[in-house]
Structures are given as C-alpha cells and as structure tokens.
N, C-alpha and C. Protein backbone atom coordinates (compact mmCIF):
# COMPACT_ATOMS: atom_id res chain seq x y z
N UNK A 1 -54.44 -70.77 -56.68
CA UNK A 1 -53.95 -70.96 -55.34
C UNK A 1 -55.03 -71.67 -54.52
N UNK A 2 -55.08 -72.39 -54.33
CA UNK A 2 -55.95 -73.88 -53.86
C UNK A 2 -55.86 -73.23 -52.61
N UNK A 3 -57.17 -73.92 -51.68
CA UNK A 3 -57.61 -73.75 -50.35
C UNK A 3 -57.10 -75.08 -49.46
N UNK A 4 -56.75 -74.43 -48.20
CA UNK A 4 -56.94 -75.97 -47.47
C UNK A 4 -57.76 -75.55 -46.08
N UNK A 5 -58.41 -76.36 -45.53
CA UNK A 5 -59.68 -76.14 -44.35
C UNK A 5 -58.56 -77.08 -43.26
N UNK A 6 -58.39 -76.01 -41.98
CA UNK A 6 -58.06 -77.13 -40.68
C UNK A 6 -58.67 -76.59 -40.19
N UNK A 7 -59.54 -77.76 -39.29
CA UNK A 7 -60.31 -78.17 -38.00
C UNK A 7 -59.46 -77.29 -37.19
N UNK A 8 -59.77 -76.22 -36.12
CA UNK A 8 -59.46 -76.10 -34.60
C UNK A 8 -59.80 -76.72 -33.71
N UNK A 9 -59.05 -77.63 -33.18
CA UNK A 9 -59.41 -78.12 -31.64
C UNK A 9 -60.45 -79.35 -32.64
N UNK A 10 -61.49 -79.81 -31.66
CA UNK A 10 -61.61 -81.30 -31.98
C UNK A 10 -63.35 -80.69 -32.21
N UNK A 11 -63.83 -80.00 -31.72
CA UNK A 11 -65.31 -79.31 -31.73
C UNK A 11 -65.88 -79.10 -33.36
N UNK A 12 -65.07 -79.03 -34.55
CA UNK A 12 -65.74 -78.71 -35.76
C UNK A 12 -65.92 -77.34 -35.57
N UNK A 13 -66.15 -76.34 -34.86
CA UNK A 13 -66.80 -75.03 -34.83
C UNK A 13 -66.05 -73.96 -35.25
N UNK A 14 -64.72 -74.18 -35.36
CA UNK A 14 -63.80 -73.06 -35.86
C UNK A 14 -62.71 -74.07 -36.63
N UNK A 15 -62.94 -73.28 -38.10
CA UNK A 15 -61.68 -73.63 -39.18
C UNK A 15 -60.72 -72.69 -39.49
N UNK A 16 -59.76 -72.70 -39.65
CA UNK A 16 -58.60 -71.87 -40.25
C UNK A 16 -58.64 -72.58 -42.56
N UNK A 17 -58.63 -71.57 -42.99
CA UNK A 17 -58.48 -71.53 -43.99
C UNK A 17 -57.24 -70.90 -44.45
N UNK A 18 -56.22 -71.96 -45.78
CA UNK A 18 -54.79 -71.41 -45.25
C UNK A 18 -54.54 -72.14 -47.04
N UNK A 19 -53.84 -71.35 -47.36
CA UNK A 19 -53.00 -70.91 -49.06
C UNK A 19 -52.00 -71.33 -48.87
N UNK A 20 -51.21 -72.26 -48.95
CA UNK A 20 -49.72 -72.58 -48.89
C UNK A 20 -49.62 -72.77 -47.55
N UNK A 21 -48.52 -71.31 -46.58
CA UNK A 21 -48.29 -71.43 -44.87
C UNK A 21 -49.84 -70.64 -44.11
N UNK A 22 -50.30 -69.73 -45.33
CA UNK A 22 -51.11 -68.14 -45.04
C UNK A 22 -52.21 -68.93 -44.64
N UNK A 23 -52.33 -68.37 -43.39
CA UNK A 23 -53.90 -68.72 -42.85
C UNK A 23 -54.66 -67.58 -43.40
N UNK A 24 -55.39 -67.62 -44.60
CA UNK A 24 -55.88 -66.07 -45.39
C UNK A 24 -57.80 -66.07 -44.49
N UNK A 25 -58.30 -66.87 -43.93
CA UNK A 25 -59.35 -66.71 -43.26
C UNK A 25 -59.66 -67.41 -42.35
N UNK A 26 -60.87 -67.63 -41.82
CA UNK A 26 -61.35 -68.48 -40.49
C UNK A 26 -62.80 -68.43 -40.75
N UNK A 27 -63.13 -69.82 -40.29
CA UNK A 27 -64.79 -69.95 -40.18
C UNK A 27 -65.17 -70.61 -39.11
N UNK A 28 -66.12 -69.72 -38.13
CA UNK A 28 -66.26 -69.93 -37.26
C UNK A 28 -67.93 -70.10 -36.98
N UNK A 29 -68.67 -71.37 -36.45
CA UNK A 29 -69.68 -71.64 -36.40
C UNK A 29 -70.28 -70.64 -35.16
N UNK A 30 -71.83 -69.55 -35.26
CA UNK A 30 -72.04 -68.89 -34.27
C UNK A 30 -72.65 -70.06 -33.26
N UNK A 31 -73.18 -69.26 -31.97
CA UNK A 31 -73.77 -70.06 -31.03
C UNK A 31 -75.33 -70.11 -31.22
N UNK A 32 -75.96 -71.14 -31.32
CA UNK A 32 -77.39 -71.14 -32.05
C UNK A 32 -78.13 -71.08 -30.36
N UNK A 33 -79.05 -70.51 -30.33
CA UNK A 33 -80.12 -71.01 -29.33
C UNK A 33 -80.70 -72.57 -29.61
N UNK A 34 -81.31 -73.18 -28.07
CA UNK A 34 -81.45 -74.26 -28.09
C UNK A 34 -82.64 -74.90 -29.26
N UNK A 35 -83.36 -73.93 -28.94
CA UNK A 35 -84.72 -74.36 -29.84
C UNK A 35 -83.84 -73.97 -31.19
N UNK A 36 -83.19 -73.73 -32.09
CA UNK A 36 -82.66 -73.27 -33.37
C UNK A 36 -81.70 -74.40 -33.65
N UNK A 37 -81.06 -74.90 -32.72
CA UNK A 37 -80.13 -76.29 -32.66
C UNK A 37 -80.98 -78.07 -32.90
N UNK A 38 -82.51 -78.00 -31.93
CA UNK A 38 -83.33 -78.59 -32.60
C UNK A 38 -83.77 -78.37 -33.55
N UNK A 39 -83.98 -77.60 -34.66
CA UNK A 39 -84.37 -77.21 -35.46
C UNK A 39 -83.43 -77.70 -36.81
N UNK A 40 -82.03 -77.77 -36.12
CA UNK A 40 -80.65 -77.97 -37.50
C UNK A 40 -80.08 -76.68 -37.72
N UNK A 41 -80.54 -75.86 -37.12
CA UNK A 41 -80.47 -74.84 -37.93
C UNK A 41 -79.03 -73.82 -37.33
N UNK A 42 -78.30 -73.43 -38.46
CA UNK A 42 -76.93 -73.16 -38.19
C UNK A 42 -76.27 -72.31 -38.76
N UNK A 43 -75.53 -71.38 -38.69
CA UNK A 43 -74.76 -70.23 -39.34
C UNK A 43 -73.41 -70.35 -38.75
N UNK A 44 -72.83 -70.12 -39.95
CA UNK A 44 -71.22 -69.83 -39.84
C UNK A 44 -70.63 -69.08 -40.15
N UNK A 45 -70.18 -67.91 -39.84
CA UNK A 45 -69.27 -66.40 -40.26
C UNK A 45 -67.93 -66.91 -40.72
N UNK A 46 -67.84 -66.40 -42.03
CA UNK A 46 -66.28 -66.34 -42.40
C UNK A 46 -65.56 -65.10 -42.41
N UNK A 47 -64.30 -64.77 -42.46
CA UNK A 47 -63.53 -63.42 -42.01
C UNK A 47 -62.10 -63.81 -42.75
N UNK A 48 -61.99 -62.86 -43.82
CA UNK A 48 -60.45 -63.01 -44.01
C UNK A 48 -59.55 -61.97 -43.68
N UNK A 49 -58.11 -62.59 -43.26
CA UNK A 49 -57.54 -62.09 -42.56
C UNK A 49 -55.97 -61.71 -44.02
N UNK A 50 -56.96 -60.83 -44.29
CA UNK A 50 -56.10 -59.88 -45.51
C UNK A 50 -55.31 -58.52 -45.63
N UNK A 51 -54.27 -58.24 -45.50
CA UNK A 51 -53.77 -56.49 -45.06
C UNK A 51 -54.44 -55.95 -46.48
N UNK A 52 -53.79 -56.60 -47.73
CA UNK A 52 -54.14 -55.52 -48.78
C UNK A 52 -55.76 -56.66 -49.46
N UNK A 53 -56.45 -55.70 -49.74
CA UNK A 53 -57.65 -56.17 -50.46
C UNK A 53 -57.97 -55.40 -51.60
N UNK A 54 -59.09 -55.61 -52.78
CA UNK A 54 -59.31 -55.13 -54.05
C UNK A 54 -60.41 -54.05 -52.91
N UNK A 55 -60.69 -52.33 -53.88
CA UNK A 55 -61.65 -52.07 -53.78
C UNK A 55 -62.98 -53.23 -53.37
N UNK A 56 -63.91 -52.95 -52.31
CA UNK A 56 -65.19 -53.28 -52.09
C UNK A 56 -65.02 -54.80 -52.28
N UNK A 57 -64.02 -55.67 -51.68
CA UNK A 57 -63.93 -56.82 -51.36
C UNK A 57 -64.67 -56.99 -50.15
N UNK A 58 -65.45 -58.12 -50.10
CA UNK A 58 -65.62 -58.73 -48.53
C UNK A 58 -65.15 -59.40 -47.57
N UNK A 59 -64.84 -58.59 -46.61
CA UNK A 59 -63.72 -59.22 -46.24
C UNK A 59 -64.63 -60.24 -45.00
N UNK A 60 -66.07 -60.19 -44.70
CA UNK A 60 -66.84 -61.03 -43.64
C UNK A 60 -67.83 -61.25 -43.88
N UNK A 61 -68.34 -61.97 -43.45
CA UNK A 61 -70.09 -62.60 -44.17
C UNK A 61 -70.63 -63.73 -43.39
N UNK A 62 -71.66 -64.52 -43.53
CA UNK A 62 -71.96 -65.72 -43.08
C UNK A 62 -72.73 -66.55 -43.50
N UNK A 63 -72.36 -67.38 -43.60
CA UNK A 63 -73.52 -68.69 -44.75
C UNK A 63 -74.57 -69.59 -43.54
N UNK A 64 -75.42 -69.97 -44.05
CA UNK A 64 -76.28 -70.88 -43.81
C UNK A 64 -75.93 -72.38 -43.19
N UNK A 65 -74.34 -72.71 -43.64
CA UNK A 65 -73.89 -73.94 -43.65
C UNK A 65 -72.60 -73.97 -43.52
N UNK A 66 -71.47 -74.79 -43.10
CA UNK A 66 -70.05 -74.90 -43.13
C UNK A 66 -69.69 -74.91 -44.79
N UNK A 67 -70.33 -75.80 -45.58
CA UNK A 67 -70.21 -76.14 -47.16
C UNK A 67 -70.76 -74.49 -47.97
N UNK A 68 -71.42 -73.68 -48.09
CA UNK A 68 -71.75 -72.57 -47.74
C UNK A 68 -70.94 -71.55 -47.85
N UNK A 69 -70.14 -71.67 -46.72
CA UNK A 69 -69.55 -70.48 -45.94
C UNK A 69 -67.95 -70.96 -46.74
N UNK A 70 -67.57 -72.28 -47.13
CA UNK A 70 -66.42 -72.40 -47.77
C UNK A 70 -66.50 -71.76 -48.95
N UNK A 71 -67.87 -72.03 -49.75
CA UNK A 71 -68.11 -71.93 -50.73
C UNK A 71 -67.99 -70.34 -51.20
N UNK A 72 -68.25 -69.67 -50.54
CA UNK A 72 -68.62 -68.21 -50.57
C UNK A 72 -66.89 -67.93 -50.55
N UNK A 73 -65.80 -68.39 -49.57
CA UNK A 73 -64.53 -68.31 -49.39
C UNK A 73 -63.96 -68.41 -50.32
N UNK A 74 -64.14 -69.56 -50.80
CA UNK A 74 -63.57 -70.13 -52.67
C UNK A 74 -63.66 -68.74 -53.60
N UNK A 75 -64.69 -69.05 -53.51
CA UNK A 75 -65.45 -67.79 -54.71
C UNK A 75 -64.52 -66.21 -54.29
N UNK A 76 -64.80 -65.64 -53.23
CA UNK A 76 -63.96 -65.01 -53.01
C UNK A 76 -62.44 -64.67 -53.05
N UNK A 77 -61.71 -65.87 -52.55
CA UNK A 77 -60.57 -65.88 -52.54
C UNK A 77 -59.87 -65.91 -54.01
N UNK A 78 -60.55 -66.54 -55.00
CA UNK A 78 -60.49 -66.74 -56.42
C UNK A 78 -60.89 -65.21 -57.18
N UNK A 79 -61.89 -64.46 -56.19
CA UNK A 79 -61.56 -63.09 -57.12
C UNK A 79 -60.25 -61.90 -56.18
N UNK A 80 -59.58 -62.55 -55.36
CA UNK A 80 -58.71 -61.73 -54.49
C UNK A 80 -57.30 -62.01 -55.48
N UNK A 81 -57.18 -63.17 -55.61
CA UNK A 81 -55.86 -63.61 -56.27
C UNK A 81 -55.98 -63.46 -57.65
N UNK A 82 -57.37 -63.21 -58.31
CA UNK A 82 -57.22 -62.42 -59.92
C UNK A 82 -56.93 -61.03 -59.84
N UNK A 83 -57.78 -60.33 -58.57
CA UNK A 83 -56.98 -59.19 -58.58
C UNK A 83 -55.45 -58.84 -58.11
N UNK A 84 -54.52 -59.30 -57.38
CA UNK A 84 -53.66 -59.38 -57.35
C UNK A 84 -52.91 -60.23 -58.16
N UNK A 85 -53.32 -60.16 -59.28
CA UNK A 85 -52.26 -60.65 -60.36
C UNK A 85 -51.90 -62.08 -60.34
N UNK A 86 -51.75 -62.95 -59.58
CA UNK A 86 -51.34 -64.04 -59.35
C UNK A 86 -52.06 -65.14 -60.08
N UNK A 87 -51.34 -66.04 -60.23
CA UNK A 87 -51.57 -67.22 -61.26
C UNK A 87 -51.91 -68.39 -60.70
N UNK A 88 -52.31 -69.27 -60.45
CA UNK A 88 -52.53 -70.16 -60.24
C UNK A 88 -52.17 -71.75 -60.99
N UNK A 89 -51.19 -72.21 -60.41
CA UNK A 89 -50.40 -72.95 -60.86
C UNK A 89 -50.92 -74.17 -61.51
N UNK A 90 -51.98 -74.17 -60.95
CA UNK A 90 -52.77 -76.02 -61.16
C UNK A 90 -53.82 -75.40 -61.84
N UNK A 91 -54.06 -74.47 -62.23
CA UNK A 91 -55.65 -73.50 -63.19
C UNK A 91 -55.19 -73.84 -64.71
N UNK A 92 -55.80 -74.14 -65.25
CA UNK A 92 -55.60 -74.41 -67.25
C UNK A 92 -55.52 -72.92 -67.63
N UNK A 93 -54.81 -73.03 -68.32
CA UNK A 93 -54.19 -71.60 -68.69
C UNK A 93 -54.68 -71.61 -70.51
C-alpha cells in the first residue's frame, strides 16, 4: 500500500500522508529558533492518525529532516499493514 505526501497550504511545513483516500499521518515541520534556522538546522514530527495499531507501534516521532521523517513513515507504515494482514498489490509476491 504505497504512500502519497500532499503539501498543506503553499509553506512546505505541514504534509498529509494518505494510502488510497486515508490520510494515515501528517508531518509537520517544528518552529526552529532563529539562530538554529541559520544554522539549517530542522526537525519534523510525524503522527499517525490510526484507530487500531499493532502492540508497541509508534504512533509519533521526529526526524532530523522532511526525507527522514518520510522515511521513518515508510518503514513504519510497511510494518502496520504486515500486521494487519494486508497485501500489497504492487509488492512481488
């Protein structure tokens, strides 16, 4: 079950992450102090927005980077949908 990333609003700072219609998370860039913004330096919290989850899933976290914070999503979301049984249509079987 493949990911897709939409932009909110035109800012880059908040994505919706969405499975088919399911918006299953959001990544939202925090607010850096000024000196930390010269610096590059940046964090982004992801949060999925899941009713049922596996035992000791994460359901929030935050990466270092937008690429990062997807990355960690992927990975995740790929062990949510092995535990719920589901197949993945475009996965080599």
């Amino acid at each position: 079950m493949p990911l897709t990333y939409l932009a909110q609003g035109r800012s880059g700072i908040a994505w919706d992450v969405i499975s088919g219609s399911l918006v299953v998370a959001r990544l939202q860039k925090q607010r850096m102090t000024a000196g930390a913004r010269r610096l590059g330096i940046e964090q982004w919290d992801w949060t999925f927005h899941l009713i049922v989850k596996p035992e000791g899933f994460l359901t929030r976290g935050s990466a270092r980077s937008l690429d990062e914070a997807k990355a960690a999503v992927e990975r995740l979301w790929q062990s949510w949908v092995h535990a719920a049984g589901l197949v993945d249509p475009g996965a080599d079987q």
